[in-house]
C-alpha atoms as a PDB file:
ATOM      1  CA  UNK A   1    -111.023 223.903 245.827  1.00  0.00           C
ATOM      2  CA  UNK A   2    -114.186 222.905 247.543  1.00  0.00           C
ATOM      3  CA  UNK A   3    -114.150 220.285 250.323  1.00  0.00           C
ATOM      4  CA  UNK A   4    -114.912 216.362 249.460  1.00  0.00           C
ATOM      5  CA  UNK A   5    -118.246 215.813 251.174  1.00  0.00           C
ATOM      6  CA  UNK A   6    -117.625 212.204 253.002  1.00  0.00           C
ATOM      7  CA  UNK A   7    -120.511 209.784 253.218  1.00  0.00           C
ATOM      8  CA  UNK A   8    -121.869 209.285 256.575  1.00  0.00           C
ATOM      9  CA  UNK A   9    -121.109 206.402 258.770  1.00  0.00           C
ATOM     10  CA  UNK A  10    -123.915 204.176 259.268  1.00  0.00           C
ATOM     11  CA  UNK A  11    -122.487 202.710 262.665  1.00  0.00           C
ATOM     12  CA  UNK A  12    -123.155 198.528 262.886  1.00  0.00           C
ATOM     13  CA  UNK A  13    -125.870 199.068 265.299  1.00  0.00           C
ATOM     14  CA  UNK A  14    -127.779 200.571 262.137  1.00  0.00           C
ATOM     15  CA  UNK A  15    -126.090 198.372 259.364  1.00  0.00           C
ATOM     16  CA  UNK A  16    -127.806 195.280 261.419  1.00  0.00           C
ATOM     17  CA  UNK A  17    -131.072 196.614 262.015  1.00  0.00           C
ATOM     18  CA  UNK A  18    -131.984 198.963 259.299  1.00  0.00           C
ATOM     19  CA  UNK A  19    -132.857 201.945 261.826  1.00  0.00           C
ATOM     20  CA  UNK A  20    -131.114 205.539 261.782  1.00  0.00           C
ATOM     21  CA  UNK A  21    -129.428 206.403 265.005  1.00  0.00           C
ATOM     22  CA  UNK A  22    -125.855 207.425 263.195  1.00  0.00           C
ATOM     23  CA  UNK A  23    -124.311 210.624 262.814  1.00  0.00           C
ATOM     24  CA  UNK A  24    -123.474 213.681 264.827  1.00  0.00           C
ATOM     25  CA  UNK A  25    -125.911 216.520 265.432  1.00  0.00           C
ATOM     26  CA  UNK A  26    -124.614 219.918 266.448  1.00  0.00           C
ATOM     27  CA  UNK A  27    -126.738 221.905 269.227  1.00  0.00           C
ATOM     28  CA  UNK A  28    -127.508 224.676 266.752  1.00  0.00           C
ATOM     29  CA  UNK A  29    -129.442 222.121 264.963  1.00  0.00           C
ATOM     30  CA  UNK A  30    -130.949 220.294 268.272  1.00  0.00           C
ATOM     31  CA  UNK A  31    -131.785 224.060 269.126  1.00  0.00           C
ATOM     32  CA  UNK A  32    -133.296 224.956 266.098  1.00  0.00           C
ATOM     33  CA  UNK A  33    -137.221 225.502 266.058  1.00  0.00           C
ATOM     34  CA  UNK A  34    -137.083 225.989 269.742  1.00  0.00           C
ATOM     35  CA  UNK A  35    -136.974 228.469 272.504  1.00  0.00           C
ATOM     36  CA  UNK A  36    -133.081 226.542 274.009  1.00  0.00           C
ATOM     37  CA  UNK A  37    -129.876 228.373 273.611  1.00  0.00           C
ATOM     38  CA  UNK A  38    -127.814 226.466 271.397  1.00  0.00           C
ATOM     39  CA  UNK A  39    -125.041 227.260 273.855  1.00  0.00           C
ATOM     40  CA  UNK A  40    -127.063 225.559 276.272  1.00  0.00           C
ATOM     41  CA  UNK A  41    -127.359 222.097 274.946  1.00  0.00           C
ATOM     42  CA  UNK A  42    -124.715 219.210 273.349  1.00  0.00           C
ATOM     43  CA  UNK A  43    -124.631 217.615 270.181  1.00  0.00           C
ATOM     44  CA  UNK A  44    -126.817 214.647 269.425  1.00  0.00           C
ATOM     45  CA  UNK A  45    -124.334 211.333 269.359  1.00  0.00           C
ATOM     46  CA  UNK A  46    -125.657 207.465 269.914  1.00  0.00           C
ATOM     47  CA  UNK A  47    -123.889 205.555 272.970  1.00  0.00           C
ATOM     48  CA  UNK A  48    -121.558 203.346 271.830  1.00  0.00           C
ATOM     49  CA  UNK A  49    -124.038 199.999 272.699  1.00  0.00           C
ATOM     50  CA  UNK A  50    -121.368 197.915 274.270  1.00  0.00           C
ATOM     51  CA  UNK A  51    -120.959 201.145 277.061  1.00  0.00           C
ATOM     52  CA  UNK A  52    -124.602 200.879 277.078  1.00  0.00           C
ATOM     53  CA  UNK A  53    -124.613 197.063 277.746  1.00  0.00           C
ATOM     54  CA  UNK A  54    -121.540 197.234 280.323  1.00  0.00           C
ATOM     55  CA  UNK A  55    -123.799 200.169 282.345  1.00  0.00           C
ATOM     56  CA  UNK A  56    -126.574 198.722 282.667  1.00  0.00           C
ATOM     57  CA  UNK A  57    -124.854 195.298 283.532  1.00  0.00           C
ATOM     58  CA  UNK A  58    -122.999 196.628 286.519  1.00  0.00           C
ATOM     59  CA  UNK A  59    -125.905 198.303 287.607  1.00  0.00           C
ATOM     60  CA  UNK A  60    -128.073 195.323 288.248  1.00  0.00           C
ATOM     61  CA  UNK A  61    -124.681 193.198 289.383  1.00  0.00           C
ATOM     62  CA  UNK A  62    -123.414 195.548 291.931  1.00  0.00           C
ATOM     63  CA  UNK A  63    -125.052 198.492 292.656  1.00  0.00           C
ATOM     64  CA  UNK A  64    -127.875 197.322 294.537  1.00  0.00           C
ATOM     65  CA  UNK A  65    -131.253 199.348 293.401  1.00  0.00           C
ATOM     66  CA  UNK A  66    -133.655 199.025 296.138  1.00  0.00           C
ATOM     67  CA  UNK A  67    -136.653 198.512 293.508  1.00  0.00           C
ATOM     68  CA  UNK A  68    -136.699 195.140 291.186  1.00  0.00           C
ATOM     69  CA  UNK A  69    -135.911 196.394 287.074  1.00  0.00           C
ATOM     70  CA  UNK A  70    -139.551 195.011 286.344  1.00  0.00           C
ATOM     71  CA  UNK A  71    -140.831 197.691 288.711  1.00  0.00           C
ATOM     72  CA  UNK A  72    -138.093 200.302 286.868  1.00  0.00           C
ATOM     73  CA  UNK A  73    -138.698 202.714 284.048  1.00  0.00           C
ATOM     74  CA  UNK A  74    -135.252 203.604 282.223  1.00  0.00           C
ATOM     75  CA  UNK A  75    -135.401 207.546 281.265  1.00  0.00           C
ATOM     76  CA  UNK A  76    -133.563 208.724 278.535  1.00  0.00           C
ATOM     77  CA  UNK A  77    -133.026 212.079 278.969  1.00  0.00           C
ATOM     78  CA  UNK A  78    -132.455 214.071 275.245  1.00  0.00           C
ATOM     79  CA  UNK A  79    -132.964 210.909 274.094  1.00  0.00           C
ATOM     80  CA  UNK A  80    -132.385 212.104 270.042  1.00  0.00           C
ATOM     81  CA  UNK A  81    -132.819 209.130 267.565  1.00  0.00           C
ATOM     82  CA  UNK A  82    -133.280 206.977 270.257  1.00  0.00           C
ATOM     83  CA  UNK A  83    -130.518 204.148 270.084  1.00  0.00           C
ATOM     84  CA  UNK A  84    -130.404 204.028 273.755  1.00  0.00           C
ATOM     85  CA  UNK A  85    -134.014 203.681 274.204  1.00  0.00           C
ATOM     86  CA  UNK A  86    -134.084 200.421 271.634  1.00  0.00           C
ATOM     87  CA  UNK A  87    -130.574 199.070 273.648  1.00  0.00           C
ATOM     88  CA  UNK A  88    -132.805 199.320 277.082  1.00  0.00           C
ATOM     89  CA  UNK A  89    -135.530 197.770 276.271  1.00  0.00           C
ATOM     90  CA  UNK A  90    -133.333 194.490 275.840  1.00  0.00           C
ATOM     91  CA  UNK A  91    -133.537 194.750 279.526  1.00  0.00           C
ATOM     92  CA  UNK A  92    -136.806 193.721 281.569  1.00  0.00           C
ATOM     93  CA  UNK A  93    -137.249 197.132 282.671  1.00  0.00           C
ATOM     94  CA  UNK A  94    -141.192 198.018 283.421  1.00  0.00           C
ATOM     95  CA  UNK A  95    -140.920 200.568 280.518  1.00  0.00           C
ATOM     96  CA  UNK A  96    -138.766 202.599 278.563  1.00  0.00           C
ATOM     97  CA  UNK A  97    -138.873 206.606 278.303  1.00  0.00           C
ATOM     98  CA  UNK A  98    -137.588 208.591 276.054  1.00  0.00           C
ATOM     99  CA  UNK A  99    -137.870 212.559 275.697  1.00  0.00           C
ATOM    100  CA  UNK A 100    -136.617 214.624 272.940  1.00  0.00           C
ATOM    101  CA  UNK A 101    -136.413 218.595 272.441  1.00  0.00           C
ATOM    102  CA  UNK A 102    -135.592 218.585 268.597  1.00  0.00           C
ATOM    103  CA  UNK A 103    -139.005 217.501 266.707  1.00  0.00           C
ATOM    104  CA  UNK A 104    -137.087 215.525 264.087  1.00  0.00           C
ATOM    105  CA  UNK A 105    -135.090 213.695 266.187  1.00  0.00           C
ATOM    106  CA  UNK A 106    -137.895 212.825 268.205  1.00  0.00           C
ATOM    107  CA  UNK A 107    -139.629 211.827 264.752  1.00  0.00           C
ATOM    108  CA  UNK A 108    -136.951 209.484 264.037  1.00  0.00           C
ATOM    109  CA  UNK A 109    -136.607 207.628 267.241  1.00  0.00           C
ATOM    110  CA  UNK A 110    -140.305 207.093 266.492  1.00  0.00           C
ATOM    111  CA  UNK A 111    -139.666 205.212 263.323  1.00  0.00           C
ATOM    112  CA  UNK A 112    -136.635 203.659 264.824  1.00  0.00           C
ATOM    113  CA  UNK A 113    -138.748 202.277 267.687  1.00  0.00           C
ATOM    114  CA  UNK A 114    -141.281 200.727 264.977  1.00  0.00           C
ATOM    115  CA  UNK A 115    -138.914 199.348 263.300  1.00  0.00           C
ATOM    116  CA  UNK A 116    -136.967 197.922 266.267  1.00  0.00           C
ATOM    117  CA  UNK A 117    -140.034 196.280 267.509  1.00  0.00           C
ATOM    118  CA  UNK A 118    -140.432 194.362 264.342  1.00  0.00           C
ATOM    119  CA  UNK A 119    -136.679 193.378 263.748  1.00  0.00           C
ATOM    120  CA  UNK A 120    -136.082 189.583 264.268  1.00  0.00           C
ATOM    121  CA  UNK A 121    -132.654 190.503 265.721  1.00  0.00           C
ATOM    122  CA  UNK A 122    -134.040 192.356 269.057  1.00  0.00           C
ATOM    123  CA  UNK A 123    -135.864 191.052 271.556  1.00  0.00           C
ATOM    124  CA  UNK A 124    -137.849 193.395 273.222  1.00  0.00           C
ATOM    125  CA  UNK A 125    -138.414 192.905 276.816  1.00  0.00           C
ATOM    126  CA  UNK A 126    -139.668 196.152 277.576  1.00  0.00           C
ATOM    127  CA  UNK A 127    -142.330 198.571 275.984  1.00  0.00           C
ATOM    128  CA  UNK A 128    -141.351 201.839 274.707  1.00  0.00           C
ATOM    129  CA  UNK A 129    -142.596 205.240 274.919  1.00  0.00           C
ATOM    130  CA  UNK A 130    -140.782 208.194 273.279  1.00  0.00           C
ATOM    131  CA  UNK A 131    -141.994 212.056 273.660  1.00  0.00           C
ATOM    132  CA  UNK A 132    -141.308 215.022 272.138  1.00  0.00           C
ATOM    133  CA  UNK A 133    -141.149 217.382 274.749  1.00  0.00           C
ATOM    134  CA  UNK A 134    -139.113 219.666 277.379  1.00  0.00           C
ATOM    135  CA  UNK A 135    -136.916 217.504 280.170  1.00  0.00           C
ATOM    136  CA  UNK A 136    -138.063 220.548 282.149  1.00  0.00           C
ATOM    137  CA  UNK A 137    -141.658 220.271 281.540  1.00  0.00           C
ATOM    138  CA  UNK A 138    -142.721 216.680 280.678  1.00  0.00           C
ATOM    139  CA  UNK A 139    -143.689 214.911 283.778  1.00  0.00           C
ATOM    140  CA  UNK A 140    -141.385 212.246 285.623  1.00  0.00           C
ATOM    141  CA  UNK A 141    -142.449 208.498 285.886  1.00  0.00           C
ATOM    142  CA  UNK A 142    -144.138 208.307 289.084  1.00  0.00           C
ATOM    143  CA  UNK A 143    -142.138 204.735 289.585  1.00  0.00           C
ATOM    144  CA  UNK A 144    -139.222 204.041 290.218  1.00  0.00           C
ATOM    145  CA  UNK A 145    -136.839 205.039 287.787  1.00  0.00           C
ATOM    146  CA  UNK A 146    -133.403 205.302 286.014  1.00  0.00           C
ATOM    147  CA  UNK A 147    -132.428 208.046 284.444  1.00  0.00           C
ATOM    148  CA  UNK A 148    -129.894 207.985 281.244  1.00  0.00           C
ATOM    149  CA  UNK A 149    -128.000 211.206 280.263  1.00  0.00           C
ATOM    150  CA  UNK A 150    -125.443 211.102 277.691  1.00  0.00           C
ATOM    151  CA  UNK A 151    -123.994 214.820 278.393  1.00  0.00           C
ATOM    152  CA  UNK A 152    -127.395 216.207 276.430  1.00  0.00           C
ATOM    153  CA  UNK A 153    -126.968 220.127 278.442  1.00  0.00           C
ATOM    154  CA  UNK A 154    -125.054 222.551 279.693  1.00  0.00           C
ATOM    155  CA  UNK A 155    -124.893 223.055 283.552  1.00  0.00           C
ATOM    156  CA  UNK A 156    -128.021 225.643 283.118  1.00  0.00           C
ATOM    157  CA  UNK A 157    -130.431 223.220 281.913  1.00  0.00           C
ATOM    158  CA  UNK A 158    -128.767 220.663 284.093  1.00  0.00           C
ATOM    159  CA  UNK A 159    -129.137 223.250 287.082  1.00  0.00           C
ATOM    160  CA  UNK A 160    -132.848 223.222 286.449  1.00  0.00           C
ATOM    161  CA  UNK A 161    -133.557 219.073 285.232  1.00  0.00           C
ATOM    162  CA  UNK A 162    -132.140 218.618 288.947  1.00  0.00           C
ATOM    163  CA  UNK A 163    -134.278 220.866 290.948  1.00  0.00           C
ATOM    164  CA  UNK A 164    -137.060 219.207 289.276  1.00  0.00           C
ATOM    165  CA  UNK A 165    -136.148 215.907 290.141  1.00  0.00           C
ATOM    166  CA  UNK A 166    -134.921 216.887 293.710  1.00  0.00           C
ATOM    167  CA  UNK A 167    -138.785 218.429 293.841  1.00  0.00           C
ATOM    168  CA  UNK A 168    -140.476 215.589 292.558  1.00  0.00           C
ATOM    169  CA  UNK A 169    -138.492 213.095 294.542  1.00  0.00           C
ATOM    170  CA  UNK A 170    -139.651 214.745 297.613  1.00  0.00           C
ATOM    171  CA  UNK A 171    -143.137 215.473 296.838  1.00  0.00           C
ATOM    172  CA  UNK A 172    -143.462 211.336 295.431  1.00  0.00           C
ATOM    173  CA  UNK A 173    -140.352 209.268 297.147  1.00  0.00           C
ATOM    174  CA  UNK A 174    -139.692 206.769 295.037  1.00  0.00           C
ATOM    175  CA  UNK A 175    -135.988 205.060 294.141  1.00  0.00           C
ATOM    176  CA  UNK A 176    -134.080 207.140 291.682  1.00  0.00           C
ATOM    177  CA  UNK A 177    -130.496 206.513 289.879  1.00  0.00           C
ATOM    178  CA  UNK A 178    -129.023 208.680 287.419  1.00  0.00           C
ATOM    179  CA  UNK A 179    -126.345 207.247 285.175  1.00  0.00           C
ATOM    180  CA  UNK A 180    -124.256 210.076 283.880  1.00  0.00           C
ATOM    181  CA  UNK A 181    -122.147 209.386 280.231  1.00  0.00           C
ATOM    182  CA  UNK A 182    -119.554 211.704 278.820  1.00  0.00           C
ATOM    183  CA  UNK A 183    -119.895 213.259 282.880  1.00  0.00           C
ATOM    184  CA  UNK A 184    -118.259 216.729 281.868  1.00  0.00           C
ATOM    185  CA  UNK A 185    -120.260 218.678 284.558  1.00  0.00           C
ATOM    186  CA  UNK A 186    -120.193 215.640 287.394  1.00  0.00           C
ATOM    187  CA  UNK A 187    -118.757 218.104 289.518  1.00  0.00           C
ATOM    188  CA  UNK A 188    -122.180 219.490 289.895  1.00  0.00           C
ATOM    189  CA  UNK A 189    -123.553 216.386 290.876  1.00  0.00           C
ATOM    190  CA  UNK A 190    -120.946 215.560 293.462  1.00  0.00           C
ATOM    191  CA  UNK A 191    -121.439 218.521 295.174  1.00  0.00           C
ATOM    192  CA  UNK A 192    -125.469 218.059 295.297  1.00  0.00           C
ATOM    193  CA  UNK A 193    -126.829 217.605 298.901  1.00  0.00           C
ATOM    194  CA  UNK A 194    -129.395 214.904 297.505  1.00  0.00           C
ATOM    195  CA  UNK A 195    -127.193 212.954 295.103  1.00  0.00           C
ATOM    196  CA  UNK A 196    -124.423 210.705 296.052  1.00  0.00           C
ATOM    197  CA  UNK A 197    -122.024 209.508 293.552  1.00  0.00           C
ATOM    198  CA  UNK A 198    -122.150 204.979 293.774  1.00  0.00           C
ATOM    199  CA  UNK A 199    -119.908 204.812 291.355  1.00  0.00           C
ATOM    200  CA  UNK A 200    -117.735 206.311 288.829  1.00  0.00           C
ATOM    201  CA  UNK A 201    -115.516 204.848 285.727  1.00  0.00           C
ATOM    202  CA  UNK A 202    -113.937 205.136 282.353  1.00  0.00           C
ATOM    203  CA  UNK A 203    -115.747 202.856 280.283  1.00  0.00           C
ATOM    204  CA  UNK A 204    -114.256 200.981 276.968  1.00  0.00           C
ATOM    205  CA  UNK A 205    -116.173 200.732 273.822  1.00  0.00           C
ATOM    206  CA  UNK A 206    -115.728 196.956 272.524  1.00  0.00           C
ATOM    207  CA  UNK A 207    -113.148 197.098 269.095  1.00  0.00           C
ATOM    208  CA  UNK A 208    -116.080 197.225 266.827  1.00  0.00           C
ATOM    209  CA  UNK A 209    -117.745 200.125 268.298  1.00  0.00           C
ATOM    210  CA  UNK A 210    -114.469 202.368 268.668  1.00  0.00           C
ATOM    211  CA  UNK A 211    -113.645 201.329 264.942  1.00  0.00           C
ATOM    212  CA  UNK A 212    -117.411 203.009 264.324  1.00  0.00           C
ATOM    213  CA  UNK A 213    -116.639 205.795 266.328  1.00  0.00           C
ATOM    214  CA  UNK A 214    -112.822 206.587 264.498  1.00  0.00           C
ATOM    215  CA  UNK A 215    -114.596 206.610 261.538  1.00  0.00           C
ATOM    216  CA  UNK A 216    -117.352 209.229 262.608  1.00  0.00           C
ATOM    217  CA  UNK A 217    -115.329 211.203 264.174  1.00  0.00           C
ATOM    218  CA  UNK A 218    -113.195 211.408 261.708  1.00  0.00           C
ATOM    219  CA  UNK A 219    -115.785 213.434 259.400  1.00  0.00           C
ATOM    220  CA  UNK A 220    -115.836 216.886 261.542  1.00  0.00           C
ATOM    221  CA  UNK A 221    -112.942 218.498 263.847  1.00  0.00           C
ATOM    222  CA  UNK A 222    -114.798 219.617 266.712  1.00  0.00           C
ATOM    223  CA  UNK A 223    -114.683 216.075 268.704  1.00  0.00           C
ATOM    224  CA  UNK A 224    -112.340 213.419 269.383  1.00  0.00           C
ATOM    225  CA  UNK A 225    -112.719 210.063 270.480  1.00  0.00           C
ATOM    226  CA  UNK A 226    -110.865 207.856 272.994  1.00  0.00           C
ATOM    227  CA  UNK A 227    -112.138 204.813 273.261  1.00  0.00           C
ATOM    228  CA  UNK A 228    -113.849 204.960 275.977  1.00  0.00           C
ATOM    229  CA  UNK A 229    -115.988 207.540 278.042  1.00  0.00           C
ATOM    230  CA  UNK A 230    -115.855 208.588 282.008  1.00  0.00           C
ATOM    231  CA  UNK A 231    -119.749 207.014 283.035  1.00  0.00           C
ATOM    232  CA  UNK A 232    -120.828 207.929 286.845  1.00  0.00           C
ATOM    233  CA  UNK A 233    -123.815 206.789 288.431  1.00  0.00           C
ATOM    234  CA  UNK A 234    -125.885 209.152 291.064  1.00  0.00           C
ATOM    235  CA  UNK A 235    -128.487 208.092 293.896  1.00  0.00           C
ATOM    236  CA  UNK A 236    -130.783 209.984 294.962  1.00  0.00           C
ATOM    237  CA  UNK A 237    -130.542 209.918 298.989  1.00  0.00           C
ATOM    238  CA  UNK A 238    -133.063 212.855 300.464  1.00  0.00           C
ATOM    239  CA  UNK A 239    -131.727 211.568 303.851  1.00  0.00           C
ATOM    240  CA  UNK A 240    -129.146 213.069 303.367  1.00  0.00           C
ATOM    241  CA  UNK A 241    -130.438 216.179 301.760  1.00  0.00           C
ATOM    242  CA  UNK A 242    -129.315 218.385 304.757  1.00  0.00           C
ATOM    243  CA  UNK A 243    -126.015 219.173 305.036  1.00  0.00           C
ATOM    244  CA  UNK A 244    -123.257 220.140 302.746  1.00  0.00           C
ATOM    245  CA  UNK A 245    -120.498 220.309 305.398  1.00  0.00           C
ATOM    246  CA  UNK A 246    -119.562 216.312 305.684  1.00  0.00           C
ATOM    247  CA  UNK A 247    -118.709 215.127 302.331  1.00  0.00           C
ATOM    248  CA  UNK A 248    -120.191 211.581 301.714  1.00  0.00           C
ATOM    249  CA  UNK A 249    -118.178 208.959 300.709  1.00  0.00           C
ATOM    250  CA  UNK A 250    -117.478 207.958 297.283  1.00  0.00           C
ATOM    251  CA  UNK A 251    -116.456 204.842 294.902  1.00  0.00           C
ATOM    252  CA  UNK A 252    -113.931 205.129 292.725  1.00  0.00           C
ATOM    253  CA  UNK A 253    -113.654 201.898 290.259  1.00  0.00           C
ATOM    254  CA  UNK A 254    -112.565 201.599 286.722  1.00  0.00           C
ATOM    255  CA  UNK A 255    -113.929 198.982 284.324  1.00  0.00           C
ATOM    256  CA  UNK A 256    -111.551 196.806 282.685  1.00  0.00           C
END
């Protein structure tokens, strides 16, 4: 007997604005069309917007960037159909930058961003640029910047996206965060000589998003959802950039 085919879940986010962020992408279709592993990337999967909003609250609160947000570009990092892009730009960031490997994702955050910009329900605070391109190629904001990654690669690719910020960093100083969702390889980050970890949590999804999230989750077997996701945040500190012996200290809080 064949298997029922289940409608996707348009999450709220969507229903609200009439844009297409939903659903859950598998690497081998991210990959597809390009010269990436599949093994070497993640699926495509929109942040749960009340993470997004809790992030980028506590960021400006209490972890003390040394550049004002209206000097800040937010970089979304595999940024797919772009729902964290649109949630950003709620924020008076100088711009917002997105870049996407997967041409039709990249297509679609496109068409989401149009039609964000023209929705009565958001207002935009910050302008938006989206590119389809390599996060190994495509240049880095020469300002000062915040980077967003939602788990998009494998510790290869990550491996590489860091050397090139660690490089660019020290050829252009300039402030740099990196907000890390879904941290599965943070390990890598903590032991980094340039990066120290600010801060590090498991952060809740409000009830409606983790009601959104059951449901889509619900429609494959490969991933499970908890509610919430472990969220670290990076700085980059080439000060420090010289030795790996004397481990540098760390905060530990959970968001409640």
């Amino acid at each position: 007997m064949p298997r029922k085919k289940h409608q996707p879940v348009v999450h709220p986010f969507d229903q609200i604005h009439g844009t297409d962020t939903s659903g859950l992408i598998p690497a081998t279709a991210i990959a597809r069309g390009t010269t990436v592993k599949p093994v070497e990337l993640t699926a495509y999967y929109g942040i749960a917007p009340s993470i997004l909003q809790t992030l980028l609250d506590l960021w400006l609160q209490r972890l003390h960037f040394s550049a004002p947000i209206e000097q800040t570009v937010f970089l979304d990092v595999g940024s797919g159909k772009g729902r964290a892009a649109l949630l950003a730009s709620r924020f008076p960031f100088l711009r917002i930058e997105g870049i996407e490997l997967n041409r039709n994702l990249a297509q679609t955050a496109l068409t989401n961003a149009g039609i964000w910009q023209h929705s009565p329900h958001a207002a935009q605070l910050a302008p938006i640029a989206l590119h389809h391109a390599d996060a190994l190629r495509h240049p880095l904001p020469a300002e000062p910047t915040l980077a967003f990654l939602f788990h998009p690669f494998e510790l290869p690719i990550l491996r590489r996206f860091l050397r090139r910020v660690q490089t660019s960093l020290l050829r252009n100083p300039r402030p740099f965060d990196l907000v890390y969702v879904n941290a599965e390889h943070g390990s890598l980050l903590d032991r980094h000589p340039a990066f120290q970890r600010i801060w590090t949590g498991s952060v809740p999804m409000s009830p409606a998003d983790h009601v959104a999230d059951l449901a889509a989750i619900a429609q494959q077997e490969e991933y499970g959802s908890t509610g919430d996701e472990l969220c670290s945040f990076y700085r980059f500190t080439p000060d420090e950039n010289v030795s790996r012996i004397h481990p540098k200290k760390r905060t530990n809080i959970a968001v409640s």
